[in-house]
Every structure is written in C-alpha cells, then in structure tokens.
Protein backbone atom coordinates (compact mmCIF):
# COMPACT_ATOMS: atom_id res chain seq x y z
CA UNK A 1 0.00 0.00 0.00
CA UNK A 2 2.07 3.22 -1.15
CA UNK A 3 2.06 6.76 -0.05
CA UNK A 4 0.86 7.81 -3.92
CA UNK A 5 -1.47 5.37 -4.10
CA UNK A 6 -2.96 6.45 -0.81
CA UNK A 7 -2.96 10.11 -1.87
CA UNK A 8 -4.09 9.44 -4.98
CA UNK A 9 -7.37 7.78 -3.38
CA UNK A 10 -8.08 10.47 -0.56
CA UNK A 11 -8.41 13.01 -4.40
CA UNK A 12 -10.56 10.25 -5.70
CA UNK A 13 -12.73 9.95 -2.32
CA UNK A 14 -13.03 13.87 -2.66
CA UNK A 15 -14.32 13.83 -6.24
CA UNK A 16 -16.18 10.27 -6.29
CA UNK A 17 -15.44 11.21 -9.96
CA UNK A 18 -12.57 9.13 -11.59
CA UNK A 19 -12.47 12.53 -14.46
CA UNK A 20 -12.29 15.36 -12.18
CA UNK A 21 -10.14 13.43 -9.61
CA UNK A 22 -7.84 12.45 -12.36
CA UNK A 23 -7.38 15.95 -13.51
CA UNK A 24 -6.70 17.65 -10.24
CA UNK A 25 -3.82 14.47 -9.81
CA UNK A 26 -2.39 15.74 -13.11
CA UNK A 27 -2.99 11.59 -14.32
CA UNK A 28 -4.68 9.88 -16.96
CA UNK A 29 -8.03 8.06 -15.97
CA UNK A 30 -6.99 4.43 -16.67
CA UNK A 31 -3.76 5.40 -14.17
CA UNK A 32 -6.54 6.73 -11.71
CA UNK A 33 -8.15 3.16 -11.81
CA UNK A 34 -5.39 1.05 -11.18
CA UNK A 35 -4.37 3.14 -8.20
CA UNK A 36 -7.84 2.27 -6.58
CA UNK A 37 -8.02 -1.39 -7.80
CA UNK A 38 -4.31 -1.95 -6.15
CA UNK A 39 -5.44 -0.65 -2.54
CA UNK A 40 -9.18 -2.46 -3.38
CA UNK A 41 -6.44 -5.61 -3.80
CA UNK A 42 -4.44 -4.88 -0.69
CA UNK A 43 -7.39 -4.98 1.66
CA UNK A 44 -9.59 -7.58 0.14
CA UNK A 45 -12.72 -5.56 -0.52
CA UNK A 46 -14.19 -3.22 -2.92
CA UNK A 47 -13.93 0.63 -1.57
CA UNK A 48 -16.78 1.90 -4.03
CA UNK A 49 -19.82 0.57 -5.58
CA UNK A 50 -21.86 2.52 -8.37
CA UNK A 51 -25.58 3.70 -6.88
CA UNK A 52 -27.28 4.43 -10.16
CA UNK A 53 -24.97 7.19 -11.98
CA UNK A 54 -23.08 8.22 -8.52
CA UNK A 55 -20.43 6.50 -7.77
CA UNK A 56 -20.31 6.25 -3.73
CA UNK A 57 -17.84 4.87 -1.32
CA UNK A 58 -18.19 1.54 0.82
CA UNK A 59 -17.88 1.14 4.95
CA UNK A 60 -14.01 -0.06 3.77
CA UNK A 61 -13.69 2.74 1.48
CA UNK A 62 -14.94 5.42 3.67
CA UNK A 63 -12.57 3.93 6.73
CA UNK A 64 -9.47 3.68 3.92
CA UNK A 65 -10.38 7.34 2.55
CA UNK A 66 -9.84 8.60 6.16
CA UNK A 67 -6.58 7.06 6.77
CA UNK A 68 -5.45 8.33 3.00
CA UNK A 69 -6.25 12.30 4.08
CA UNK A 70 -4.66 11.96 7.16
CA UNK A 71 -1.29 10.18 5.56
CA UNK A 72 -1.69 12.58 2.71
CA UNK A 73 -1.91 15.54 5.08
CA UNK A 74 1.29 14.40 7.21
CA UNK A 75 2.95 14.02 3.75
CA UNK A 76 2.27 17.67 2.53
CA UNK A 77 3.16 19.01 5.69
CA UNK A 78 6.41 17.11 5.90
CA UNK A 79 7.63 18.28 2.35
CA UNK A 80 6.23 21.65 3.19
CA UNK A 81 9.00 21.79 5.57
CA UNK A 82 11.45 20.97 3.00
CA UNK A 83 10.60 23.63 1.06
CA UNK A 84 7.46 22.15 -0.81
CA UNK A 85 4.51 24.25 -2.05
CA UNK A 86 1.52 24.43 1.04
CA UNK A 87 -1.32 22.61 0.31
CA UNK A 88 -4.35 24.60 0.60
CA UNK A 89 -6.44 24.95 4.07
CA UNK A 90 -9.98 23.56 3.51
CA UNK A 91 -12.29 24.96 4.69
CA UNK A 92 -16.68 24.15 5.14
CA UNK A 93 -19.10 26.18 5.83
CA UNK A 94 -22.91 27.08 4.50
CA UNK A 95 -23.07 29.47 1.53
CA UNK A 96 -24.37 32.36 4.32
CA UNK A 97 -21.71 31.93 6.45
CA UNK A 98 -19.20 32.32 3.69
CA UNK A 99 -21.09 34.87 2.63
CA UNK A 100 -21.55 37.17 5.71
CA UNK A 101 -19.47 35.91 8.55
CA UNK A 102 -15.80 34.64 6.95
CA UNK A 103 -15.37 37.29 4.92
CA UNK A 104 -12.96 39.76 6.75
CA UNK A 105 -10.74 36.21 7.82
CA UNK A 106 -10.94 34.81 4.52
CA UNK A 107 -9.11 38.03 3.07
CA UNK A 108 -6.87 38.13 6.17
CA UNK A 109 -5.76 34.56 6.03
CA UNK A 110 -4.95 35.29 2.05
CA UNK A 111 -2.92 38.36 2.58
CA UNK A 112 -1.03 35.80 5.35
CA UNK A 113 -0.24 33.85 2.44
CA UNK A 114 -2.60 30.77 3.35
CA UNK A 115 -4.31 29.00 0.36
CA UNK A 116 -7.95 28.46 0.75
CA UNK A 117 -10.05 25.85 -0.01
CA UNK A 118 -13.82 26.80 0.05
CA UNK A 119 -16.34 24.17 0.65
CA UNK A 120 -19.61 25.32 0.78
CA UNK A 121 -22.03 22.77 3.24
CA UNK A 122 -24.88 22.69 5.87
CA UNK A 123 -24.28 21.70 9.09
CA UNK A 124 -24.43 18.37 8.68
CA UNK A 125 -22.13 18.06 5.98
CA UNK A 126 -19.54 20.44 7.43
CA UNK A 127 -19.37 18.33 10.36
CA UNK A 128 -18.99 15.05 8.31
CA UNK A 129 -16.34 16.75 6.27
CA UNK A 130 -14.31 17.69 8.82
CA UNK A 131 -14.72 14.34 10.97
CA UNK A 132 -13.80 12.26 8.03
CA UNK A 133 -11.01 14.66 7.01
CA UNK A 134 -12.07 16.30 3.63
CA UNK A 135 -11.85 19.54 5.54
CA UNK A 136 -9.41 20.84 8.06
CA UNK A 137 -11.84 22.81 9.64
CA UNK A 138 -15.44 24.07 9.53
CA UNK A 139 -17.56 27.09 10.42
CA UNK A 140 -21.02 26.41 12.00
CA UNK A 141 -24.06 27.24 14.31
CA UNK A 142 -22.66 26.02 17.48
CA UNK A 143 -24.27 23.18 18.92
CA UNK A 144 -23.58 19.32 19.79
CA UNK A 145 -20.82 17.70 18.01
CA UNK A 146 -19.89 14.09 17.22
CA UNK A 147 -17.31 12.25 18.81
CA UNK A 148 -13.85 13.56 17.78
CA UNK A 149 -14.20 16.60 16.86
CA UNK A 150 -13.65 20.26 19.13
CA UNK A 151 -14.93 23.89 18.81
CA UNK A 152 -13.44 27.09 19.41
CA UNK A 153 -16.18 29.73 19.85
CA UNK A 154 -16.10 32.93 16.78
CA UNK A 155 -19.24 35.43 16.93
CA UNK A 156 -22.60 35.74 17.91
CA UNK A 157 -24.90 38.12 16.10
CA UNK A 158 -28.78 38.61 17.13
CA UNK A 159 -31.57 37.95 15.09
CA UNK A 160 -32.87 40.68 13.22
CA UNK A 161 -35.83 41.65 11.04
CA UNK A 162 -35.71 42.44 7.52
CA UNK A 163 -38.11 45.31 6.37
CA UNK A 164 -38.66 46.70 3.40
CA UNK A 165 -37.91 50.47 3.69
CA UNK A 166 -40.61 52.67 4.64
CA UNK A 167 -42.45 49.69 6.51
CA UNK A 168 -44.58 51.06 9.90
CA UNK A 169 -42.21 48.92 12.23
CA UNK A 170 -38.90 50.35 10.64
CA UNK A 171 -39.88 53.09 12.62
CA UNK A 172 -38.92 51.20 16.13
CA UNK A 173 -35.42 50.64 17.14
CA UNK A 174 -36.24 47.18 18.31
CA UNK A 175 -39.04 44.56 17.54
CA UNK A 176 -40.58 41.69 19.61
CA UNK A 177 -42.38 38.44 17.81
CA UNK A 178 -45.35 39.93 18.75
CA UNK A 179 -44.74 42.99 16.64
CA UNK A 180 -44.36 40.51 13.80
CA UNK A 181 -47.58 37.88 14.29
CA UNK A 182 -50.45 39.03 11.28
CA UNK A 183 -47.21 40.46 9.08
CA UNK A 184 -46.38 38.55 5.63
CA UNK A 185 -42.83 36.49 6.13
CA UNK A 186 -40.18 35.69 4.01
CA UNK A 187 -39.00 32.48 5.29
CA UNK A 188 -36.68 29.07 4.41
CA UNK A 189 -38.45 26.27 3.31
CA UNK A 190 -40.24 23.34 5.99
CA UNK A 191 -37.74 20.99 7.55
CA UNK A 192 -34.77 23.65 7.24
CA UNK A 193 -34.01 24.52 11.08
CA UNK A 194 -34.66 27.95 11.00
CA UNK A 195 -38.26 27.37 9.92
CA UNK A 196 -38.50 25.27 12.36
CA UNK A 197 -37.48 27.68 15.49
CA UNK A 198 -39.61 30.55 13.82
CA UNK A 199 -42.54 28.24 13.91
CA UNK A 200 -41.77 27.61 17.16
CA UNK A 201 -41.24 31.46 18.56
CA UNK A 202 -44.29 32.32 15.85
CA UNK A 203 -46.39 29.28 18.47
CA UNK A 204 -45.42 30.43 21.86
CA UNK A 205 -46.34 34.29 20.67
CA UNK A 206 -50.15 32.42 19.83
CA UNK A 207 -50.74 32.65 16.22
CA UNK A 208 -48.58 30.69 13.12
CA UNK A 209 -46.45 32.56 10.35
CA UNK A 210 -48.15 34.05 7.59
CA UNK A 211 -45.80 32.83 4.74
CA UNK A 212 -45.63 35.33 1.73
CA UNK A 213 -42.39 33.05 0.14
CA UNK A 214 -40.42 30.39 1.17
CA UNK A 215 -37.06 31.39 -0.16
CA UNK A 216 -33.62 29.46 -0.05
CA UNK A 217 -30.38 31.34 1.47
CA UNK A 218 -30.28 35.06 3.13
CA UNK A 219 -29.38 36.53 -0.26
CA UNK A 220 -32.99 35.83 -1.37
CA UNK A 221 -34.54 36.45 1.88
CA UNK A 222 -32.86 39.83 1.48
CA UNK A 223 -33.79 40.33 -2.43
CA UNK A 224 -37.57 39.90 -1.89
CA UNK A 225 -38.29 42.34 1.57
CA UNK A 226 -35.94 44.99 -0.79
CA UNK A 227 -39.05 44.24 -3.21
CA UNK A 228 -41.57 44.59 -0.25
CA UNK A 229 -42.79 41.01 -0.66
CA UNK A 230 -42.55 40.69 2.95
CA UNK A 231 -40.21 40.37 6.27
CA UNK A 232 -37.37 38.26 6.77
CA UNK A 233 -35.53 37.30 9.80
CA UNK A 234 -31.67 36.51 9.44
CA UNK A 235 -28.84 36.74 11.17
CA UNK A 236 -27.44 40.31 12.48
CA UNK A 237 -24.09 39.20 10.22
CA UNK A 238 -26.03 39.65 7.20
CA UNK A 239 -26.66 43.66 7.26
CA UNK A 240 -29.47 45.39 5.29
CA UNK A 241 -29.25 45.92 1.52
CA UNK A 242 -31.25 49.03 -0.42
CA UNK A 243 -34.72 49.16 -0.22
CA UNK A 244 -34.22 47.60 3.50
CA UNK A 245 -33.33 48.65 6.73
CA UNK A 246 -32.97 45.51 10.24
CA UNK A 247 -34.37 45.88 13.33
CA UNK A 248 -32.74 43.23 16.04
CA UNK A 249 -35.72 40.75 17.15
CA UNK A 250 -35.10 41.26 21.32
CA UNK A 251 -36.78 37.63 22.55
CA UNK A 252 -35.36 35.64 19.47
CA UNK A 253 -32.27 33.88 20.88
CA UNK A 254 -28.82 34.92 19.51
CA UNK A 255 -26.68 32.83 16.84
CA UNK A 256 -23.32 31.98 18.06
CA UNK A 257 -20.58 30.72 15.28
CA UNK A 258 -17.58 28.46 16.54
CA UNK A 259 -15.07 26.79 14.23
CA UNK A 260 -14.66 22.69 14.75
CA UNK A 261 -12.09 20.77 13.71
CA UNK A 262 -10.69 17.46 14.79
CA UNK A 263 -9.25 16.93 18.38
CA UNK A 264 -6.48 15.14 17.35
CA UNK A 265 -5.00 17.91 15.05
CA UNK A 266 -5.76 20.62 18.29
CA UNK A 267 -1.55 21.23 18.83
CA UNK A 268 -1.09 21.30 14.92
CA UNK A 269 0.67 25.08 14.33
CA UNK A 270 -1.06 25.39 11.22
CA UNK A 271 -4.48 24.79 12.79
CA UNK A 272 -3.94 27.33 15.46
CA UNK A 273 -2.89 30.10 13.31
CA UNK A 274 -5.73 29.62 10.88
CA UNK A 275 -8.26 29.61 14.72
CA UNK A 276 -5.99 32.60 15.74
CA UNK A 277 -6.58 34.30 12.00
CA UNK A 278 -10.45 33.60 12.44
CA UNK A 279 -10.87 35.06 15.91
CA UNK A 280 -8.77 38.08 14.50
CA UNK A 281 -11.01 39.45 11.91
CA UNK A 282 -14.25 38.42 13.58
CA UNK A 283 -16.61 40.90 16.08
C-alpha cells in the first residue's frame, strides 16, 4: 500500500469522480483506476460501488479514505517543511456563512499567504467533512458535536428583522415576535431549522407565520423584503441591503458561530494560526 497510491485515493474519495479526480492528480483516468483497484487488492474488498450514476464509497472505502487524508496531510506538511509548495487549508461552511461571517478572515488569512479551499455545506455536511477529514476545519451554528471533533467559539450576532424600507415597524429601534404575528414572512423552506425555530417562537407568541415566500439562502430572503414582498428574519451578520433597513428581534435567541475541527490535530501550528486568524477578523 504506497504513499501515492494512498494520496491518490483520498483526491478520488473527494471527487467520487474518476475525471475530475484524475485531472486535479495531473494523471490519466486508466492510471486513476489502477491506483484504486491496487489498494481495493491490498485490503480484500471493494472501496466503491456505483448507486445508479453516482459512484459512492463503501464502509471499507470510507474507513481507507480517512486514513489516505490523514497520511496525505502528514505528507504535505512534511515536504512543506522541505521547502514544498503548502497545500491549501480547507475549509466548510454554508453558503451564508461564507457569505456574511468569513469574509474579513478569509481576506486576512490570504494576505497571510494561506491557500484556501472553500467548501460550501450545511451543518451536517460540514461536520462530516471535517470528521472524516475532507476539511481541516469548519464554520457552524454552534451546537452538539460528534465524537472527535472540538470547537473554538467565533461570533454571535442577534436575530434581526428584515423590512422593506418605509415599513410602519422600521420606525422602532427594536421589535418583539409579537410585533411581527399578522405580518407577511419571508421564510426558508419546511424541515430547514430555521423554519422550524420561527414556527416555534411564531407558536409560543399564539398565532402561526403568515408565509408570503419560502425562499432558499439570506441573499434571497434579502432580495424579496428589498421588493416589499414581505419580512425576513436573518442573522445580524447579514446587514441590510437598499430598499431595507434591520431591526434586532429582542426575545429571538442569539446565533453563536464556533469553528470545529478534529481533536487530534488541536496542537497542529497550522491549525492554530488559521483559529488565531479567524478570531482576529471576527466581532
């Protein structure tokens, strides 16, 4: 079992796509293949199966790929101390996040000279990517976390009301949930967890959410109240755009934003100057 073929599988675990993994190895498809069928041959099972047109990793595969990313990641970093190009940090988070909260420490950590790697994931996902090691770290709502993996507290911002300009309640300073029951919402779509805890604040205040349009991400939550299709409520991060002005929501619980990454790379120097970076350029 070598070190290339190893590193050459944690690319193809990224991609589950022999083409695009291929490319980014600088290697020709049929090359790509008989990497993976040599480790598949050295321990005795098959490490993908085909689901329809996806291609999608087995238990064996999934354990192997998280070995490869960890041998591949002590690799880099050794011949990055010989003088060996970096290899970039990666780094998960949701497209809102990315968006509204990493922005200042994304453009910090580049002028540092770190090379990014952008993944863009819910919750869920950011927390599998960075247990299984296709990301170094991630950016999330705090809240529990699976076995293995740490956080290091960011932000919090409040929750604020969107309103299109000139609305009657733009003229408060601050809003309650009652101030908002009978109003047309913009809101995310049911299941999505935000939905969910406005229901729930919308229930305790005695009435349900009158739902003008379900919309998907802040930036369209922001793009219909500019259009005075309604109110949205995101987090105090996000900032009003024209035709909008916020209003914090005072009994809607704050949003707090922590980093997580994996306890067993805590003492890793790199890892601590990307947290120290973070916690730099953030409120």
């Amino acid at each position: 079992m070598s070190l290339d073929g190893l590193s050459s599988f944690a690319v193809f675990a990224d991609h589950l796509n022999f083409t695009r993994a291929a490319q980014e190895l600088h290697i020709s498809q049929p090359a790509l293949h008989v990497k993976v069928r040599k480790l598949a041959s050295a321990v005795g099972t098959a490490l993908y199966a085909r689901e329809g047109r996806q291609l999608e990793l087995t238990p064996a595969g999934r354990a192997l790929a998280a070995f490869a990313r960890r041998a591949r990641a002590e690799l880099i970093d050794f011949l990055s101390g010989l003088g060996s190009p970096e290899a970039p940090v990666v780094l998960a988070a949701g497209e809102g996040a990315h968006r509204y909260v990493l922005g200042p420490a994304v453009s910090l950590l580049i002028s540092r000279g770190v090379r990014l790697r952008l993944l863009s994931t819910d919750r869920d996902e950011t927390l599998a990517a960075v247990r299984e090691g296709r990301a170094n770290l991630g950016v999330t709502v705090a809240g529990a976390l699976p076995a293995g993996l740490k956080n290091l507290d960011l932000a919090t911002y409040p929750q604020v009301a969107v309103l299109p300009s000139g609305h009657h309640l733009g003229r408060r300073r601050s809003l309650r949930v009652a101030d908002l029951l009978g109003e047309t919402m913009i809101v995310p779509p049911p299941g999505r967890p935000q939905r969910e805890a406005l229901g729930e604040a919308w229930r305790r205040a005695g009435a349900g959410i009158v739902v003008g349009a379900e919309a998907e991400g802040w930036a369209q939550v922001l793009y219909f109240a500019s259009l005075g299709a309604g109110i949205g409520v995101v987090n105090g991060c996000v900032g009003a755009v024209p035709g909008t002005v916020t209003r914090p929501v005072r009994d809607l619980p704050a949003v707090a934003y922590c980093a997580v990454f994996r306890k067993a790379e805590e003492g890793s120097p790199g890892l601590r100057s990307v947290l120290e970076s973070l916690q730099a350029s953030l409120p």
